[in-house]
PDB file of N, CA and C in Angstrom:
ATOM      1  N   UNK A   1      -8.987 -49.508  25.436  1.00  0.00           N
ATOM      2  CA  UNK A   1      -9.034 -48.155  25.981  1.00  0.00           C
ATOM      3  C   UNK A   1      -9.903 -47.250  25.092  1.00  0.00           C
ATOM      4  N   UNK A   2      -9.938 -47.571  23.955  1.00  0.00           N
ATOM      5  CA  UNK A   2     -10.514 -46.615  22.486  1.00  0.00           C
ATOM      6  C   UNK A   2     -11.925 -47.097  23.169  1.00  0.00           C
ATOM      7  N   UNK A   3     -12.595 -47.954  23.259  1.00  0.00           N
ATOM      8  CA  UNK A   3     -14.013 -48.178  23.406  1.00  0.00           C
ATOM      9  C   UNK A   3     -14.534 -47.841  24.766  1.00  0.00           C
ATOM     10  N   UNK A   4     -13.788 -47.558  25.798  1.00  0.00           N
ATOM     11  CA  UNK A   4     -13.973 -46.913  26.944  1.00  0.00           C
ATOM     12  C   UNK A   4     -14.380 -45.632  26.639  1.00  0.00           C
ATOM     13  N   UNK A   5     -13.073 -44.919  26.030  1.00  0.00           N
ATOM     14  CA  UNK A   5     -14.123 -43.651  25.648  1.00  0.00           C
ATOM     15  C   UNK A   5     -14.836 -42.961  25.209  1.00  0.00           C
ATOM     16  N   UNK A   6     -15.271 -43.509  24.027  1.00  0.00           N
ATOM     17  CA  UNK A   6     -16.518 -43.698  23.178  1.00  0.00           C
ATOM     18  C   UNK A   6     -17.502 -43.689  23.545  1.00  0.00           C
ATOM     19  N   UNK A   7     -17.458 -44.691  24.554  1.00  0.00           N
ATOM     20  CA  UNK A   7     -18.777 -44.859  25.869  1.00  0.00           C
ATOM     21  C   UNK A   7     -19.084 -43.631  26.525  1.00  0.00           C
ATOM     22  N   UNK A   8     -17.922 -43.202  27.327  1.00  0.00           N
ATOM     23  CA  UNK A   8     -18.271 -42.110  28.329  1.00  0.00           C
ATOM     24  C   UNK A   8     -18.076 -41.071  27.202  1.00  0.00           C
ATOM     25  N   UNK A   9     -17.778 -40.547  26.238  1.00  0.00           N
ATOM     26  CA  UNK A   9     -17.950 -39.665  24.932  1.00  0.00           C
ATOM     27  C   UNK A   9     -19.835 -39.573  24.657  1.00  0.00           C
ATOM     28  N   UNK A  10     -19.711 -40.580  24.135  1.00  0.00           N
ATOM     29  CA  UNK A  10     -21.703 -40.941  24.618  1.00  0.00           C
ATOM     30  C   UNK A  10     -22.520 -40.644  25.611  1.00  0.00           C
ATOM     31  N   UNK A  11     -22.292 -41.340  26.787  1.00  0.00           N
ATOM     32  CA  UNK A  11     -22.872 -40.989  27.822  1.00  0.00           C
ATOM     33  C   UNK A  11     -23.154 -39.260  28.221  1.00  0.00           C
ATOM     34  N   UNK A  12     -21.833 -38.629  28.057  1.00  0.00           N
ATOM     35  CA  UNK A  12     -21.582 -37.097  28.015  1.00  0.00           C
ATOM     36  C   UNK A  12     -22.665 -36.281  26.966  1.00  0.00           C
ATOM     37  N   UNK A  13     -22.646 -36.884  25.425  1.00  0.00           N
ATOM     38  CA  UNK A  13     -23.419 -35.696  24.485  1.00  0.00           C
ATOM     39  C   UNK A  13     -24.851 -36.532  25.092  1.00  0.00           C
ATOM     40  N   UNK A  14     -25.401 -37.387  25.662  1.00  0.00           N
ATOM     41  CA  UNK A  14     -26.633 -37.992  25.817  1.00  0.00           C
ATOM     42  C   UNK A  14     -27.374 -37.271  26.917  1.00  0.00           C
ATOM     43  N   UNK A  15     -26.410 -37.040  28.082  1.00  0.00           N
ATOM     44  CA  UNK A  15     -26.394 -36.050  29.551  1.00  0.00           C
ATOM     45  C   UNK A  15     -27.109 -34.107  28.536  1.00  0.00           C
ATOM     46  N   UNK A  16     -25.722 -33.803  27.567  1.00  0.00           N
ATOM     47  CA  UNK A  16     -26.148 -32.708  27.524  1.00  0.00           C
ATOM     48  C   UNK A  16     -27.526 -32.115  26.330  1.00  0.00           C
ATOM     49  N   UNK A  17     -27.724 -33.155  26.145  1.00  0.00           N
ATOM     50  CA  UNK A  17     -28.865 -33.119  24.389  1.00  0.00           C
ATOM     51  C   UNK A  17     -30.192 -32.181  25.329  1.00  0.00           C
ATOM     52  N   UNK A  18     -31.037 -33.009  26.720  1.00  0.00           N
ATOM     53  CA  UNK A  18     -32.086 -32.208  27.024  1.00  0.00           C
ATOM     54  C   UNK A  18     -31.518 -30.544  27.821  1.00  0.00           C
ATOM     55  N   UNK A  19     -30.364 -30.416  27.833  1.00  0.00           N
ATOM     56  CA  UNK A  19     -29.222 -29.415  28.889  1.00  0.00           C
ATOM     57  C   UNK A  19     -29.815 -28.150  27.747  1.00  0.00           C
ATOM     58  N   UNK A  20     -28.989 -28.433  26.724  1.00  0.00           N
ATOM     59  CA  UNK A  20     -28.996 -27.667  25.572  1.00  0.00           C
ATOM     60  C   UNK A  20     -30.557 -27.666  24.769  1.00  0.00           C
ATOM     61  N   UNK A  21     -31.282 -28.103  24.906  1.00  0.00           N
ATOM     62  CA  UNK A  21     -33.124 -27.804  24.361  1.00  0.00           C
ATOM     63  C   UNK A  21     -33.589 -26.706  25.857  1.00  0.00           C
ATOM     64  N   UNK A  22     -33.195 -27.347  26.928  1.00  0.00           N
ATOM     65  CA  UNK A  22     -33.832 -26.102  27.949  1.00  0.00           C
ATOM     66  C   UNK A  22     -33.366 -24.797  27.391  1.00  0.00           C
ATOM     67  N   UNK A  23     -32.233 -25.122  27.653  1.00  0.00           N
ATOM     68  CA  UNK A  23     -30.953 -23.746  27.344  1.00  0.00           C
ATOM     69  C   UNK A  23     -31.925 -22.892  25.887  1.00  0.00           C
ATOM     70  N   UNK A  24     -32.396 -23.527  24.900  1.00  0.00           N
ATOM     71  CA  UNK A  24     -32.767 -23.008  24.109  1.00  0.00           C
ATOM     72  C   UNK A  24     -34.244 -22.411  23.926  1.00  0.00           C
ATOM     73  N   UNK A  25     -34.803 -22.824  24.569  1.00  0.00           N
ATOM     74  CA  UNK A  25     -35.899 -22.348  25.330  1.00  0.00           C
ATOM     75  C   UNK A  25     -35.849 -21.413  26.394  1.00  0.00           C
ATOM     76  N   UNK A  26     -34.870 -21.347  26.945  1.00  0.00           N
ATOM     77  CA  UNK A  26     -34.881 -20.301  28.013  1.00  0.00           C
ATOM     78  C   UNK A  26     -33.917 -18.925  26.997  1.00  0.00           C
ATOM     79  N   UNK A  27     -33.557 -19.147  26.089  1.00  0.00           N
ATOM     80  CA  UNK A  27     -33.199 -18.161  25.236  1.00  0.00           C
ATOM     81  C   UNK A  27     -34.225 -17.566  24.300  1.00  0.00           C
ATOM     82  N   UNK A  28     -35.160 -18.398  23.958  1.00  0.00           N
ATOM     83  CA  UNK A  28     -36.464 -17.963  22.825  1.00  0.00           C
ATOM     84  C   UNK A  28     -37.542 -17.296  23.688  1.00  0.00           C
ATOM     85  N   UNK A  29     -37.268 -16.974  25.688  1.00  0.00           N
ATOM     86  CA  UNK A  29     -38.518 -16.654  26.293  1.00  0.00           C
ATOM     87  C   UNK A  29     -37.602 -15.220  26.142  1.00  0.00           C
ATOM     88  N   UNK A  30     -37.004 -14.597  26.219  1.00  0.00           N
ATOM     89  CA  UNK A  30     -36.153 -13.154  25.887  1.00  0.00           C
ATOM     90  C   UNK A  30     -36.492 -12.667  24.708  1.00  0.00           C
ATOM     91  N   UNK A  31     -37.386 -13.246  23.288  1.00  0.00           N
ATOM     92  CA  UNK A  31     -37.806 -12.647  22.473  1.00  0.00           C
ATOM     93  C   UNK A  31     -39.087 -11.548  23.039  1.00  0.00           C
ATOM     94  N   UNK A  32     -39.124 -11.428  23.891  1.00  0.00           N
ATOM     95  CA  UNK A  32     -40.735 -10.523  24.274  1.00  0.00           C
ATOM     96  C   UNK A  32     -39.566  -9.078  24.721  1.00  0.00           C
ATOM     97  N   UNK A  33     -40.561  -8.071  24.168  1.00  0.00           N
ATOM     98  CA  UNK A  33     -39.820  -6.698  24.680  1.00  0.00           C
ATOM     99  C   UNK A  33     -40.210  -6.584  25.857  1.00  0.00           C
ATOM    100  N   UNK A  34     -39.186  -6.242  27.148  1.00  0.00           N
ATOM    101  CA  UNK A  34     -39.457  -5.859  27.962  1.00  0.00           C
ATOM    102  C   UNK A  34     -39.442  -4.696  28.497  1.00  0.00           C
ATOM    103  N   UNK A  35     -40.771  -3.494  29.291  1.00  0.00           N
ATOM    104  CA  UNK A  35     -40.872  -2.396  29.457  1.00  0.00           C
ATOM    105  C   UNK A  35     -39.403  -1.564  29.593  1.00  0.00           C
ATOM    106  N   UNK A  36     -38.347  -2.284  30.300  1.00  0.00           N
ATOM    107  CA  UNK A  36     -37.390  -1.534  30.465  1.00  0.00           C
ATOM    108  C   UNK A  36     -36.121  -1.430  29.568  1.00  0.00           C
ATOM    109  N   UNK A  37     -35.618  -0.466  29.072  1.00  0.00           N
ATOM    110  CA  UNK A  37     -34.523   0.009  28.175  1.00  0.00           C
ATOM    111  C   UNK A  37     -33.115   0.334  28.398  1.00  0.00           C
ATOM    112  N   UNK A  38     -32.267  -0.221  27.839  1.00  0.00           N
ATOM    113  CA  UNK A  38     -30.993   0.584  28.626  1.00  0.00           C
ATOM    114  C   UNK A  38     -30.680   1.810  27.507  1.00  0.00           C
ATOM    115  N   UNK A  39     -30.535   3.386  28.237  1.00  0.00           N
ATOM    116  CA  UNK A  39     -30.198   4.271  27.361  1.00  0.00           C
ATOM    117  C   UNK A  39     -28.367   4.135  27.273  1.00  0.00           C
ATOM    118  N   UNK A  40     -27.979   4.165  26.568  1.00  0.00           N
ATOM    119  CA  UNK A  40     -26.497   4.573  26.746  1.00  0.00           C
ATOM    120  C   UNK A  40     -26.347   6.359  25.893  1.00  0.00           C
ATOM    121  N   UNK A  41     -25.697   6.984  26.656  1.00  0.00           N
ATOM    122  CA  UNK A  41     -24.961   8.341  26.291  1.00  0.00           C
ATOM    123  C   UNK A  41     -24.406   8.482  25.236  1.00  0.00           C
ATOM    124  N   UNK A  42     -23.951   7.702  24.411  1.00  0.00           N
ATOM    125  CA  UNK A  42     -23.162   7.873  23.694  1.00  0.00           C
ATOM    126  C   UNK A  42     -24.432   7.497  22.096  1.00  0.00           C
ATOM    127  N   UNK A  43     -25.537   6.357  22.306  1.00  0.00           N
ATOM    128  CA  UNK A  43     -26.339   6.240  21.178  1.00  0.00           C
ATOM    129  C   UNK A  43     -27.217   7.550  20.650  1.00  0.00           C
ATOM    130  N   UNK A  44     -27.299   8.671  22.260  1.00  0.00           N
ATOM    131  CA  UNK A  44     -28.547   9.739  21.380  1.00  0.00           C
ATOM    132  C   UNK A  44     -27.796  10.899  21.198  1.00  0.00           C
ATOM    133  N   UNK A  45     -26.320  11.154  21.367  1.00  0.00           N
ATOM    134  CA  UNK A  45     -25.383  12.022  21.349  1.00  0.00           C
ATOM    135  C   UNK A  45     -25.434  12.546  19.632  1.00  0.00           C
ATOM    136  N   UNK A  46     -25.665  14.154  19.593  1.00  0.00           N
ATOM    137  CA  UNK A  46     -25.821  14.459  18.079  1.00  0.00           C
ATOM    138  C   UNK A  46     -24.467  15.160  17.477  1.00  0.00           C
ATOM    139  N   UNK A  47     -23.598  14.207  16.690  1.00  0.00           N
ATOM    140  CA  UNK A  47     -22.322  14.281  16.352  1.00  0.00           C
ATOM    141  C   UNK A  47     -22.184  16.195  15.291  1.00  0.00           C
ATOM    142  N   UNK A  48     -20.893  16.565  16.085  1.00  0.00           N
ATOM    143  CA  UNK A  48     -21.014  17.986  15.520  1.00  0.00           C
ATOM    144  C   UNK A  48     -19.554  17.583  14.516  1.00  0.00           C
ATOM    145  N   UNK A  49     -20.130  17.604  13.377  1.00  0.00           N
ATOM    146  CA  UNK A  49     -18.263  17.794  12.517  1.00  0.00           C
ATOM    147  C   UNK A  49     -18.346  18.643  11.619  1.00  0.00           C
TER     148      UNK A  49
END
């Protein structure tokens, strides 16, 4: 039973190895600034104390 799942344990990280290089590539194309900004209300708010 132990070497059964070892196998499909394998088979599984072998499936996700190219899953996770896309994945990481499609995270390194978000390094480019894009024209649009989110303002939030609360970041340009000038604190009175």
């Amino acid at each position: 039973m132990a070497c059964k799942t070892e196998k499909i344990e394998n088979t599984k990280t072998a499936q996700e190895l190219p899953d996770l290089k896309t994945f990481m590539t499609g995270v390194n194309k978000k390094d480019k600034v894009s024209g649009l900004k989110i303002h939030f209300a609360f970041c340009n708010r000038k604190r009175h104390g």
